[in-house]
C-alpha atoms as a PDB file:
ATOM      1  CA  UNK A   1       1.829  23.749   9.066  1.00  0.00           C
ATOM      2  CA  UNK A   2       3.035  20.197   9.233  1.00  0.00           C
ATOM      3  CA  UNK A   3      -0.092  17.562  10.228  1.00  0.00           C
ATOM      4  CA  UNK A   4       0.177  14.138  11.725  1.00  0.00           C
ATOM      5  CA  UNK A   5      -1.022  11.952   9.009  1.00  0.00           C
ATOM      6  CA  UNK A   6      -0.694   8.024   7.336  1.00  0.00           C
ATOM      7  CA  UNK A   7       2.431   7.834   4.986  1.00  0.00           C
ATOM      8  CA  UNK A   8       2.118   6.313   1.910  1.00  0.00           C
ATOM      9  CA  UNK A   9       3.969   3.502   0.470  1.00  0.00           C
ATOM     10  CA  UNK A  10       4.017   3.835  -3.496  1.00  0.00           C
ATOM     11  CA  UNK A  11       4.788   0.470  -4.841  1.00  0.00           C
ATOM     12  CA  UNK A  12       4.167   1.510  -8.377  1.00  0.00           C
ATOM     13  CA  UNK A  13       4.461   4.621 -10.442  1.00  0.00           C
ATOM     14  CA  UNK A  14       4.296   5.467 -14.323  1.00  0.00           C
ATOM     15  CA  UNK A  15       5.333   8.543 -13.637  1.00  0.00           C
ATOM     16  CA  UNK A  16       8.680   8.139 -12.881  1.00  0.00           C
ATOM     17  CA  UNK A  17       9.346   6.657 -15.911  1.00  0.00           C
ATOM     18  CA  UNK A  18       8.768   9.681 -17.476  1.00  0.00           C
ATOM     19  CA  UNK A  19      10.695  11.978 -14.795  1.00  0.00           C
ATOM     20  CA  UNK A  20      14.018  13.731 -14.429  1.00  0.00           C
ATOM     21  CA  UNK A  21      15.099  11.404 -12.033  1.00  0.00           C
ATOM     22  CA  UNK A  22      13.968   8.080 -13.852  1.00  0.00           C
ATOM     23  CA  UNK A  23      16.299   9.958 -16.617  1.00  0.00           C
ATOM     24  CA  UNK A  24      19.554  10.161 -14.388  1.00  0.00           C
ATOM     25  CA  UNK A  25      18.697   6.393 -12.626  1.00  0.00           C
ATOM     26  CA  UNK A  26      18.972   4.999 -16.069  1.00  0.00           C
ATOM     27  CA  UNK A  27      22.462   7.274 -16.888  1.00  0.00           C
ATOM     28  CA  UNK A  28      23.755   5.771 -14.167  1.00  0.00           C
ATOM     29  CA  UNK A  29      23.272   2.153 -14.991  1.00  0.00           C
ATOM     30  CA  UNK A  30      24.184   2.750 -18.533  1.00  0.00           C
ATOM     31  CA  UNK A  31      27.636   4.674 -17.072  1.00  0.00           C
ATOM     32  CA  UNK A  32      28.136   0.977 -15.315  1.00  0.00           C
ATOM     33  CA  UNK A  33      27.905  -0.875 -18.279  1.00  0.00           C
ATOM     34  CA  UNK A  34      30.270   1.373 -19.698  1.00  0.00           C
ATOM     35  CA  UNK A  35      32.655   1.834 -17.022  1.00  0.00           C
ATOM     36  CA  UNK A  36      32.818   5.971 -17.432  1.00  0.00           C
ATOM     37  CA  UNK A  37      31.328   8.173 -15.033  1.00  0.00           C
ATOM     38  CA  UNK A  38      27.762   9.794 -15.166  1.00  0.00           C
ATOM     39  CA  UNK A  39      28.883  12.624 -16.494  1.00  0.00           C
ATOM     40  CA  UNK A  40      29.611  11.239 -19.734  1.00  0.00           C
ATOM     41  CA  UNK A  41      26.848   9.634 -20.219  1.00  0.00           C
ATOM     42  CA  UNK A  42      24.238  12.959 -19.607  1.00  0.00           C
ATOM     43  CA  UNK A  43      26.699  14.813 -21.931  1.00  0.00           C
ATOM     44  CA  UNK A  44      26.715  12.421 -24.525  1.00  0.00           C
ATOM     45  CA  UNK A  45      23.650  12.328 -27.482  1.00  0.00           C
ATOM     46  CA  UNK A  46      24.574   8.632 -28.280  1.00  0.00           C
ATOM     47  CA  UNK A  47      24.966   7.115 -24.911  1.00  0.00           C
ATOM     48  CA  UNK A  48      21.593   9.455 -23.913  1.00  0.00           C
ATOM     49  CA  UNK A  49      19.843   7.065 -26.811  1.00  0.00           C
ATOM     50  CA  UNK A  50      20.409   4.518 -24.953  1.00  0.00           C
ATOM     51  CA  UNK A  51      18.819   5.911 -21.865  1.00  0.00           C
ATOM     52  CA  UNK A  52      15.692   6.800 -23.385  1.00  0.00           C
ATOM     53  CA  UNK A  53      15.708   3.462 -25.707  1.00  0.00           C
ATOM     54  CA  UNK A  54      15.689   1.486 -21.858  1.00  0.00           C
ATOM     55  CA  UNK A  55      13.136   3.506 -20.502  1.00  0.00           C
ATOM     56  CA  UNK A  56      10.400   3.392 -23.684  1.00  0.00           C
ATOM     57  CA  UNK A  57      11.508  -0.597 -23.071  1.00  0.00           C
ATOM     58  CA  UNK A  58      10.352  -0.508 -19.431  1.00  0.00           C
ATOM     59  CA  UNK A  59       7.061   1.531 -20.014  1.00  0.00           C
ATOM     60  CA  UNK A  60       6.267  -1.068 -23.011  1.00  0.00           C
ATOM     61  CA  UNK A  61       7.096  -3.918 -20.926  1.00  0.00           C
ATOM     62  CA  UNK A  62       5.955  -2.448 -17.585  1.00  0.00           C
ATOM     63  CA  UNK A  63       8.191  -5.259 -15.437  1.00  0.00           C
ATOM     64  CA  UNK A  64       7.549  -3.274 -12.415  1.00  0.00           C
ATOM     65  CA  UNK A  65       3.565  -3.512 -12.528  1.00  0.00           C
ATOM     66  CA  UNK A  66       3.849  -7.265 -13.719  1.00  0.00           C
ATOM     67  CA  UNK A  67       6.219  -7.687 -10.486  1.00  0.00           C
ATOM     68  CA  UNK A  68       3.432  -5.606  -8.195  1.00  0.00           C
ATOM     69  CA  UNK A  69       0.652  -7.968  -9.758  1.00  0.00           C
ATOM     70  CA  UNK A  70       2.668 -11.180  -9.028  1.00  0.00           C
ATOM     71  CA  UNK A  71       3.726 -10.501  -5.806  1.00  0.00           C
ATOM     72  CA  UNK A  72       0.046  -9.714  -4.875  1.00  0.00           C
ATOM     73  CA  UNK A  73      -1.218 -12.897  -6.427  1.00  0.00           C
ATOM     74  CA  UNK A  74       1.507 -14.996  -4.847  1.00  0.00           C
ATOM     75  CA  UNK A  75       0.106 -13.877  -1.706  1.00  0.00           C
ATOM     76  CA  UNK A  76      -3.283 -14.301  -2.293  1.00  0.00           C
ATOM     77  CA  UNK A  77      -2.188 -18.238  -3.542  1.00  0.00           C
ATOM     78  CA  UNK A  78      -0.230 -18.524  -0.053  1.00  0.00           C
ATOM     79  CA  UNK A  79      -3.561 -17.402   1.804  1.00  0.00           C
ATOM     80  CA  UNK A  80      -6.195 -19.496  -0.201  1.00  0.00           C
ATOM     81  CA  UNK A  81      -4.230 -22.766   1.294  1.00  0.00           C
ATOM     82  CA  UNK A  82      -5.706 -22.274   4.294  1.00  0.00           C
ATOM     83  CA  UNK A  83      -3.056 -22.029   6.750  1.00  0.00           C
ATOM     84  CA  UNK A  84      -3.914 -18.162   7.956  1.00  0.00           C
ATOM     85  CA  UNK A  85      -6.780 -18.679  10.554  1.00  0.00           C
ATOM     86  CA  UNK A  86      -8.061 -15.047   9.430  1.00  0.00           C
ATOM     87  CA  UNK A  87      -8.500 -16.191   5.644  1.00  0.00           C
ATOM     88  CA  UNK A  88     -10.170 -19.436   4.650  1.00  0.00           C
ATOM     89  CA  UNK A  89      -9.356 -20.985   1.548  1.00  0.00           C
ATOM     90  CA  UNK A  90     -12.337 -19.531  -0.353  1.00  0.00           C
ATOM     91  CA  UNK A  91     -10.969 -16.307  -1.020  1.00  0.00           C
ATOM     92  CA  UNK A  92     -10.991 -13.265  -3.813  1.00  0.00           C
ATOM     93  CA  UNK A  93     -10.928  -9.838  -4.178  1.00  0.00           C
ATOM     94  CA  UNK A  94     -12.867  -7.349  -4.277  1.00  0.00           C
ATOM     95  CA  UNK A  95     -12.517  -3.612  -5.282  1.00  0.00           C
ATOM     96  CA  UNK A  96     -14.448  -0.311  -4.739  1.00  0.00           C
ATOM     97  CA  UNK A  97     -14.380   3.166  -5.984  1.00  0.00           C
ATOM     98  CA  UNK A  98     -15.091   5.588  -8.731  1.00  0.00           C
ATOM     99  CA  UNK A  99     -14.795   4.696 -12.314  1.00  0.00           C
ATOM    100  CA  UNK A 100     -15.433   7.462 -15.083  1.00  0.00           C
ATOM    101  CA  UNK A 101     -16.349   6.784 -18.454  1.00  0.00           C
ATOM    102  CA  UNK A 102     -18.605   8.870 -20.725  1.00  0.00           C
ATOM    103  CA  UNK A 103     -20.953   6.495 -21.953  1.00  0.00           C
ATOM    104  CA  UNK A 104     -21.913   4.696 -18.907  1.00  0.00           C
ATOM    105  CA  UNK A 105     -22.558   5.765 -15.251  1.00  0.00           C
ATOM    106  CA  UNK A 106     -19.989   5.543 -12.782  1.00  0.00           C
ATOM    107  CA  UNK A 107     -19.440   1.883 -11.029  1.00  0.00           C
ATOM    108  CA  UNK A 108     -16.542   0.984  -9.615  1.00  0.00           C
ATOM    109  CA  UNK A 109     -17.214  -2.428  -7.515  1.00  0.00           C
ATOM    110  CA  UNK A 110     -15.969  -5.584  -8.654  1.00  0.00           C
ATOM    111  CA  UNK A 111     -15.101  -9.040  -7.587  1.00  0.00           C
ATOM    112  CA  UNK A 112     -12.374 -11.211  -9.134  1.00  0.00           C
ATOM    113  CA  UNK A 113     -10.261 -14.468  -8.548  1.00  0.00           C
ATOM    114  CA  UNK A 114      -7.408 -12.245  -8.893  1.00  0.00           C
ATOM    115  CA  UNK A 115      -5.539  -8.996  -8.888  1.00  0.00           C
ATOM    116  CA  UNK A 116      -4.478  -9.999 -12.467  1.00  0.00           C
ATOM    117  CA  UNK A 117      -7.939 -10.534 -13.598  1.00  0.00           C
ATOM    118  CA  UNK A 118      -8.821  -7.148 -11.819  1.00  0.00           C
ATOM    119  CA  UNK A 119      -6.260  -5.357 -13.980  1.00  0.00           C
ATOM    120  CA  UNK A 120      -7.096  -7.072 -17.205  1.00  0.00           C
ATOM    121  CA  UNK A 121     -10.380  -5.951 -16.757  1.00  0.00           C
ATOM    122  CA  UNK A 122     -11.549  -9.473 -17.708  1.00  0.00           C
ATOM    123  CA  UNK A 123     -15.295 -11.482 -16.992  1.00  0.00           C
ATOM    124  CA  UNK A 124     -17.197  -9.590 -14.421  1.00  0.00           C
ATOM    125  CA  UNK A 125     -14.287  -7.579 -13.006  1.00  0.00           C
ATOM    126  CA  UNK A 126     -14.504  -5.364 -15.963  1.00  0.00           C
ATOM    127  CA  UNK A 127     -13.796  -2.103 -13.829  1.00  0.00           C
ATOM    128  CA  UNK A 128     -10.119  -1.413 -15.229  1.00  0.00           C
ATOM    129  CA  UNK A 129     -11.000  -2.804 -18.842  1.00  0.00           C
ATOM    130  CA  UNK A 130      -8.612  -0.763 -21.791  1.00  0.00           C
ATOM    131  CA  UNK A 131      -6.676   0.932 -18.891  1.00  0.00           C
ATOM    132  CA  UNK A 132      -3.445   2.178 -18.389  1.00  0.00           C
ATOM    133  CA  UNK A 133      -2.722   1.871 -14.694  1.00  0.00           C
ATOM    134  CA  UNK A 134      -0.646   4.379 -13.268  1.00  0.00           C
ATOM    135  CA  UNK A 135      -0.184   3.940  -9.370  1.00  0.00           C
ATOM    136  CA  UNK A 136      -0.315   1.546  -6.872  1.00  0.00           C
ATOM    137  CA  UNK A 137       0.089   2.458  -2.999  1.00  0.00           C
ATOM    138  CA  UNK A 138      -0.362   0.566  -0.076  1.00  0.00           C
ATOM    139  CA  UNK A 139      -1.030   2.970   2.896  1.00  0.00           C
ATOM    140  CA  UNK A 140      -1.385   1.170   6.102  1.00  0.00           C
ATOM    141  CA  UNK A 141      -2.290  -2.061   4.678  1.00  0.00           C
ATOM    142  CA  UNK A 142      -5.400  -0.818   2.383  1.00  0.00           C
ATOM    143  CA  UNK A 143      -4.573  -1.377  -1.530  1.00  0.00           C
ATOM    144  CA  UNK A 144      -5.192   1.544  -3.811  1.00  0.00           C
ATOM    145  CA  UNK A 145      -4.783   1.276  -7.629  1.00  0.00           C
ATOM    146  CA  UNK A 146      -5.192   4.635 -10.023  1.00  0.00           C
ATOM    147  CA  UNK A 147      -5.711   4.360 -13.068  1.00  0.00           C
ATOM    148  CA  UNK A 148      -6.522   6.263 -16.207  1.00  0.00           C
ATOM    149  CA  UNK A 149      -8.491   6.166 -19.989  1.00  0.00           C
ATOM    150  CA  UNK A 150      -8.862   7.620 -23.359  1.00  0.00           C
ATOM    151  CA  UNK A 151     -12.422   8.691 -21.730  1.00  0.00           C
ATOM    152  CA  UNK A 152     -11.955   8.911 -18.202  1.00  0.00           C
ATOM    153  CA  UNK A 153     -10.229   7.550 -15.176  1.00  0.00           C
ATOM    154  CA  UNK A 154     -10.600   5.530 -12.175  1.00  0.00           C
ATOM    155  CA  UNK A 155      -9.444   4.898  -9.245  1.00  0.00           C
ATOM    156  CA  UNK A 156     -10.492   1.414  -6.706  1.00  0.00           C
ATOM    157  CA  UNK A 157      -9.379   0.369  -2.947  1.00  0.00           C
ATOM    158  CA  UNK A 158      -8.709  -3.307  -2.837  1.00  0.00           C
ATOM    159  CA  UNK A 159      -9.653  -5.609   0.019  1.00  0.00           C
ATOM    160  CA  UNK A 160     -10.134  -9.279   0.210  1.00  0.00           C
ATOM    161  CA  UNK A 161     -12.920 -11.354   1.074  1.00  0.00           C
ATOM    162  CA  UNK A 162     -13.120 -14.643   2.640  1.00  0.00           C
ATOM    163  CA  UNK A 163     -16.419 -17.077   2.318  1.00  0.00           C
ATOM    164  CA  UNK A 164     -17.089 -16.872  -0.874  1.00  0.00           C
ATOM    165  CA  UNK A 165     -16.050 -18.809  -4.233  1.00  0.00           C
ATOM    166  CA  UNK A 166     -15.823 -16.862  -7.209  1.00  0.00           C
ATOM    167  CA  UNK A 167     -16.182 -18.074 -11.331  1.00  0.00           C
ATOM    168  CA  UNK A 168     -15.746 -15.562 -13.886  1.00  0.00           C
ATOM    169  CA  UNK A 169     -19.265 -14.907 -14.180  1.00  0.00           C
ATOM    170  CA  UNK A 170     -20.683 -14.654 -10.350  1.00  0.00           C
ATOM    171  CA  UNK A 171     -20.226 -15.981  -7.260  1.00  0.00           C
ATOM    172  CA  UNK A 172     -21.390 -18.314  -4.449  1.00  0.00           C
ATOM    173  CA  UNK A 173     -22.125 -17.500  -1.009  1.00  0.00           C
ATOM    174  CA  UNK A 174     -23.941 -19.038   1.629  1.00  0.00           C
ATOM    175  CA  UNK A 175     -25.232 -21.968  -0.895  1.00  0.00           C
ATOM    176  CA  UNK A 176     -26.326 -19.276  -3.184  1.00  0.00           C
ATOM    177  CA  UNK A 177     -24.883 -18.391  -6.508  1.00  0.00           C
ATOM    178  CA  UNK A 178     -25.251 -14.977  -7.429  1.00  0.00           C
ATOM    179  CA  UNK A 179     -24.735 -13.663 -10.879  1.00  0.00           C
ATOM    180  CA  UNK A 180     -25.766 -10.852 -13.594  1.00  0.00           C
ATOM    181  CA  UNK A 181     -27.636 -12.799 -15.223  1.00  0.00           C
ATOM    182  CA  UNK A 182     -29.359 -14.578 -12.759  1.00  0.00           C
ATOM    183  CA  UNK A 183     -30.472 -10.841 -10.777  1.00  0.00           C
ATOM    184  CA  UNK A 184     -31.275  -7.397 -11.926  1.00  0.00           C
ATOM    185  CA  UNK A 185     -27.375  -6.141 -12.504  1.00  0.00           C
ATOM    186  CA  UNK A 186     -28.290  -3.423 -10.013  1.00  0.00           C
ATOM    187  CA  UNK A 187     -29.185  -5.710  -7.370  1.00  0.00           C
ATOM    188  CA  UNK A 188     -26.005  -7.595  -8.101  1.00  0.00           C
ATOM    189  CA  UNK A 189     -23.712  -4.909  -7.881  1.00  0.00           C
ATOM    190  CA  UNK A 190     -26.046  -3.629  -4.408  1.00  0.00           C
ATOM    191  CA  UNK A 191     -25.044  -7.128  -3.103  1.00  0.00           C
ATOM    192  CA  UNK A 192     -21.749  -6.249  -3.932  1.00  0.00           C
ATOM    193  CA  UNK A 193     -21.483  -3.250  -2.243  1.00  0.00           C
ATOM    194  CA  UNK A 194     -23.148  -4.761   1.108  1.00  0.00           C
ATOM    195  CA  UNK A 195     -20.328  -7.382   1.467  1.00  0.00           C
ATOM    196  CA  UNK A 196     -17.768  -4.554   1.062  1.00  0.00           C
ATOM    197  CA  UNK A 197     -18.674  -2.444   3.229  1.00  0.00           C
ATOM    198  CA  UNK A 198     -20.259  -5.509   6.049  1.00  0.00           C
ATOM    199  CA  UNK A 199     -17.673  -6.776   8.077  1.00  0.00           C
ATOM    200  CA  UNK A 200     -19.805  -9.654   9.638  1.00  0.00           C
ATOM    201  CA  UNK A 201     -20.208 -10.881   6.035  1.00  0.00           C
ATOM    202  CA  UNK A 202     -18.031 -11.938   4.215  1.00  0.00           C
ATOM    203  CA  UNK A 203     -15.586 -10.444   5.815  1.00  0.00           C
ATOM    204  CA  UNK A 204     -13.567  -8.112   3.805  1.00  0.00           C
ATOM    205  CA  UNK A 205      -9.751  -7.201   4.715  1.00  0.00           C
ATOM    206  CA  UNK A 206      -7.018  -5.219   4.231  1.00  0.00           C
ATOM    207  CA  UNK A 207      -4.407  -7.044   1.368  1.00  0.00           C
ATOM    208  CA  UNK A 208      -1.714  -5.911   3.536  1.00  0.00           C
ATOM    209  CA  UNK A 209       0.191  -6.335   0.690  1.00  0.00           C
ATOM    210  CA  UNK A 210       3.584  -4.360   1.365  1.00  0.00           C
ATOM    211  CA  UNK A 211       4.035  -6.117   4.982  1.00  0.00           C
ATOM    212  CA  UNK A 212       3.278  -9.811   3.868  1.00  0.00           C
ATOM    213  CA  UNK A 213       5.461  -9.100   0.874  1.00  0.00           C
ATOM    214  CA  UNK A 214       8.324  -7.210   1.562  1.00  0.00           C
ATOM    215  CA  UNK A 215       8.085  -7.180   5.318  1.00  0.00           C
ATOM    216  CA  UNK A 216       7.696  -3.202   5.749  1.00  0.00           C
ATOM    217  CA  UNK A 217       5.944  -1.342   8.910  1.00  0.00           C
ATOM    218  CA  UNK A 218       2.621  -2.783  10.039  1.00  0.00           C
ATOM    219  CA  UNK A 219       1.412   0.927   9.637  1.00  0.00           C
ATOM    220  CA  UNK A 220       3.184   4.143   9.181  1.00  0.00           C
ATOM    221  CA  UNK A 221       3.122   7.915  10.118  1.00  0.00           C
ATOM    222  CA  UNK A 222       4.686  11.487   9.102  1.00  0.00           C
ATOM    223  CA  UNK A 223       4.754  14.601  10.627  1.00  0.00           C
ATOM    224  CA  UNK A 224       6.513  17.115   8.067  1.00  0.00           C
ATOM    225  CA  UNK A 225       9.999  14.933   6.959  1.00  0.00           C
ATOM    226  CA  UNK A 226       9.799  12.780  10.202  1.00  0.00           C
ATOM    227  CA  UNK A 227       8.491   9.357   9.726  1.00  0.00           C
ATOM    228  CA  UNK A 228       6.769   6.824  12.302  1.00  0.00           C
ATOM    229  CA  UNK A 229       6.995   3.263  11.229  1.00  0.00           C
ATOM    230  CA  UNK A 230       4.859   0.789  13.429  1.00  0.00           C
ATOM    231  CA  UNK A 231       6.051  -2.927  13.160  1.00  0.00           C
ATOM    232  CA  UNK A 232       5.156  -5.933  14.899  1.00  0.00           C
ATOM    233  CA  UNK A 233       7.368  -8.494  16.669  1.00  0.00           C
ATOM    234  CA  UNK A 234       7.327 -11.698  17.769  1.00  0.00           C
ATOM    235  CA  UNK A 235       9.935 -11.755  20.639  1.00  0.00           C
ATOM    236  CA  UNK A 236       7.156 -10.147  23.099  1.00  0.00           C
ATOM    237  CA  UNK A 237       3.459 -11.511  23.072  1.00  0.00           C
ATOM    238  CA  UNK A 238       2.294  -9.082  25.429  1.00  0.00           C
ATOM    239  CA  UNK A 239       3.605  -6.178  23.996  1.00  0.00           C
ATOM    240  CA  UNK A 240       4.271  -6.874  20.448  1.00  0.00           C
ATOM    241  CA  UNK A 241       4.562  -3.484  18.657  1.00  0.00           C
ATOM    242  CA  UNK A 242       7.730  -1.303  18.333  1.00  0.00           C
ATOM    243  CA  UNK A 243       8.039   2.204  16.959  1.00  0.00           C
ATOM    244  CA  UNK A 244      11.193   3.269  14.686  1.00  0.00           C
ATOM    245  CA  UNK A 245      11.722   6.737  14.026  1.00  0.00           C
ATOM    246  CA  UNK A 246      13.265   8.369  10.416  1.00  0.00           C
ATOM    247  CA  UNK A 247      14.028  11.967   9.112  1.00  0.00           C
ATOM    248  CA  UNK A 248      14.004  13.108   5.425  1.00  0.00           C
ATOM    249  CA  UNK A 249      18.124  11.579   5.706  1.00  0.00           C
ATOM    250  CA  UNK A 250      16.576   7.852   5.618  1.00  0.00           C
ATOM    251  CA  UNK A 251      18.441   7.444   8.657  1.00  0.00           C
ATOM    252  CA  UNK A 252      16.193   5.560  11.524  1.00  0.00           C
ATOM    253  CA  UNK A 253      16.054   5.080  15.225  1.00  0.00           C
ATOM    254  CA  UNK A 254      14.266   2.682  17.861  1.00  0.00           C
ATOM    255  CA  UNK A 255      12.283   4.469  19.499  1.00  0.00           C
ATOM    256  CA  UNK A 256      13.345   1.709  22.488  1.00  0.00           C
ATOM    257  CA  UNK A 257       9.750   1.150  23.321  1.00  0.00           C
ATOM    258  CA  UNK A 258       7.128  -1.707  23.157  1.00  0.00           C
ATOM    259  CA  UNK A 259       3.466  -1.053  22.963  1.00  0.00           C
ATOM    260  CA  UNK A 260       0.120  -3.530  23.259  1.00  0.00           C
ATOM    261  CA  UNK A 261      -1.531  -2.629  19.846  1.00  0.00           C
ATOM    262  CA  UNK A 262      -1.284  -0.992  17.186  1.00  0.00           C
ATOM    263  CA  UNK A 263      -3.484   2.043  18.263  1.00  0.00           C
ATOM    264  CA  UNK A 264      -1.575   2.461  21.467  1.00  0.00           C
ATOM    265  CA  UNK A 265       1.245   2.959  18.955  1.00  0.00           C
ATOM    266  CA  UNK A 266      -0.003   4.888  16.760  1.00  0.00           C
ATOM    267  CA  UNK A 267      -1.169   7.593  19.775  1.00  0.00           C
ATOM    268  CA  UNK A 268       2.518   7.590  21.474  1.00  0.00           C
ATOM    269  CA  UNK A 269       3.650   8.556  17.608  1.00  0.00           C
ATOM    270  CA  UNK A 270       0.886  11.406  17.985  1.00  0.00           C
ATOM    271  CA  UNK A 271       1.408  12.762  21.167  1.00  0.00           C
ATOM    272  CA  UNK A 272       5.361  12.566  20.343  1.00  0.00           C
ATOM    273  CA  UNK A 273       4.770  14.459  17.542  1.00  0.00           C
ATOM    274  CA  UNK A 274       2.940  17.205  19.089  1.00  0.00           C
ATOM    275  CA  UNK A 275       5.489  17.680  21.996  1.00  0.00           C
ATOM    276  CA  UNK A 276       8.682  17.530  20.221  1.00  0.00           C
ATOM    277  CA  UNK A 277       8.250  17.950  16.566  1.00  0.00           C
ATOM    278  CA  UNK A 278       5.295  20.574  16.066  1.00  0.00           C
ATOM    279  CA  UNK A 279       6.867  23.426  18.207  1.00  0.00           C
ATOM    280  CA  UNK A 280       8.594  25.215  15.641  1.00  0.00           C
ATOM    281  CA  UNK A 281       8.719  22.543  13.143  1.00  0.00           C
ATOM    282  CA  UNK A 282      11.580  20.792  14.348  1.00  0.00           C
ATOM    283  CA  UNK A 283      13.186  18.063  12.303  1.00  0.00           C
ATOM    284  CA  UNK A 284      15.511  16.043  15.099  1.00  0.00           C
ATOM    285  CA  UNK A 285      18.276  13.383  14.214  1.00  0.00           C
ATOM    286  CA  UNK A 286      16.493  10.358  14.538  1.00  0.00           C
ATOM    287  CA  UNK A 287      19.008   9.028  17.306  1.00  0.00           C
ATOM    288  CA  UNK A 288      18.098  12.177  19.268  1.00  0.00           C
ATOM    289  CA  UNK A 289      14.318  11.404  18.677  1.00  0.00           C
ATOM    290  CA  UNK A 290      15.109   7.915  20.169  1.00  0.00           C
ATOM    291  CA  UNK A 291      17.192   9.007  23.082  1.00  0.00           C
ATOM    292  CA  UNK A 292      14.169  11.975  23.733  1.00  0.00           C
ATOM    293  CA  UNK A 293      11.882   9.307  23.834  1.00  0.00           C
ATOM    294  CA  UNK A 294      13.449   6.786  26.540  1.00  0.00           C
ATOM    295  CA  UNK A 295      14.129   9.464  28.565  1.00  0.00           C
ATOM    296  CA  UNK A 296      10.786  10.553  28.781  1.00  0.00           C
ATOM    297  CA  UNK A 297       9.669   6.959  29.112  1.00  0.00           C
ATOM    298  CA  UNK A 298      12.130   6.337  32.211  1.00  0.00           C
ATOM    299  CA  UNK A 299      10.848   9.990  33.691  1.00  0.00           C
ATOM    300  CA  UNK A 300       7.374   8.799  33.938  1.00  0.00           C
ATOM    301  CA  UNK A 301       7.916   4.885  34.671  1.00  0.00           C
ATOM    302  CA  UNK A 302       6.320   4.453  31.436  1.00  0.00           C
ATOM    303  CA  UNK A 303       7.453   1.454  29.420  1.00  0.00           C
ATOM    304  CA  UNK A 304       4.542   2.088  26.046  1.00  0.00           C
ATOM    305  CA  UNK A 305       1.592   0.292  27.551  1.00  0.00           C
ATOM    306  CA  UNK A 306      -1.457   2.175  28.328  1.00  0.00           C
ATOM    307  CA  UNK A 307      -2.172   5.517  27.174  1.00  0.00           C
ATOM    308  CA  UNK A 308      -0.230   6.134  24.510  1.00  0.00           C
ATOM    309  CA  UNK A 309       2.943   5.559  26.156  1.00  0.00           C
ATOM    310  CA  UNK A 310       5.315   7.637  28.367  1.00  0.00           C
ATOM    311  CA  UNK A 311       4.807  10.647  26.444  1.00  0.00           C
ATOM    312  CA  UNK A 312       2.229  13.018  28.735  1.00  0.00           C
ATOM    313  CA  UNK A 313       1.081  16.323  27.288  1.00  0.00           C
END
């Protein structure tokens, strides 16, 4: 049975690079370069070197995670000038989650000047030290990194926090400088764990790193292969949210309505869901799923304020 439920957005994955389909990607580029078809390429031992030669190249140099760590640390430079009226300058990251190693206990909350430093595992923000990281996704603007170790794994949610300036050792908040060695470590990393979690201190927020960066939905939402993609637009201040609906094809439609915030969205995608996608598991064109949806908006006078939208169950 198919559930309504966030969609992930994987903006980095080892794994691929040791997949099937990472495999054929790379025949296909190398059957460009060489002007023959695919074909060739997958049937031939010497051109098949070359595949596998480019893809031990790419997991060496990992270009791909270097590009996910710059693009996140370009943002957090365009934030820290001050322009965004949600972040002040004084801003750094901050991570949370389980660590495993087998000679120390868990403890997986860290602070950093950047996502860089996070991942080198370097000063304080020695959560990721000696590991390989394997995935990166961005669901609905929270910042998840997995990785793994010779002796355990770990996996950390990323948010920033604003009001605080950070050195590699500690950092100081409120006129205070807090550091390891200046506290017990336990209190430290308690302190730690109380601006994470506190919203009136600090406060912590989502990176929203695929949205600032590469302009995707605000938030996103699948029900089997149909996808809900939430985005925000300037061209109505009163209504600023639109809804665009896509099928396993990668085709998408406009849903053709405009909504007050994102939640309001996000419960017209859920009733929609359960009226014309769960009976029987349908999986509509997405232009169908459009047209469904203004008609059922113009039979109720509805145009996606209020509850949820036209869409009545």
């Amino acid at each position: 049975m198919d559930l309504f439920m966030p969609a992930e957005r994987v903006l980095y994955d080892r794994a691929y690079y040791l997949s099937d389909e990472a495999e054929k990607d790379y025949a296909s580029e190398v059957a460009e370069e060489h002007g023959i078809d695919v074909g060739e390429v997958l049937s031939s031992d010497e051109l098949m070197d070359e595949v596998h030669d480019a893809l031990e190249r790419h997991i060496d140099i990992d270009i791909d995670l270097d590009d996910e760590i710059g693009n996140f640390d370009s943002m957090l430079r365009e934030l820290k000038r001050g322009d965004d009226p949600e972040h002040p300058a004084e801003i750094s990251v901050v991570a949370k989650g389980t660590v495993e190693r087998w000679d120390k206990p868990s403890r997986g909350l860290v602070i950093a000047d950047s996502l860089l430093s996070l991942v080198s595992g370097t000063g304080s923000a020695d959560a990721l030290k000696d590991c390989q990281i394997d995935r990166i996704v961005d669901t609905n603007g929270e910042f998840h990194i997995e990785a793994s170790h010779h002796d355990g794994s770990a996996y950390l949610d990323v948010r920033l926090i604003s009001g605080i300036s950070y050195d590699a050792k500690g950092f100081k908040l409120g006129g205070e400088y807090y550091a390891p060695g200046k506290m017990d470590l336990a209190d430290f990393y308690i302190l730690l764990d109380n601006l994470y979690d506190s919203p009136g201190v600090g406060p912590c927020s989502l990176p929203r790193l695929a949205e600032r960066a590469y302009g995707t939905a605000r938030e996103s939402y699948r029900f089997g292969e149909t996808r809900f993609d939430i985005y925000q637009v300037a061209a109505s201040p009163d209504r600023p949210y639109t809804v665009k609906i896509s099928t396993g094809g990668g085709a998408c439609g406009d849903a053709g309505l405009q909504f007050a915030s994102v939640g309001e969205a996000k419960e017209w995608c859920y009733r929609y869901s359960l009226r014309e996608l769960a009976e029987g598991e349908k999986r509509p064109e997405p232009a169908a799923a459009a047209a469904t949806a203004k008609r059922a908006a113009w039979r109720t006078g509805g145009d996606g304020a209020g509850d949820a939208g036209a869409i009545k169950l």
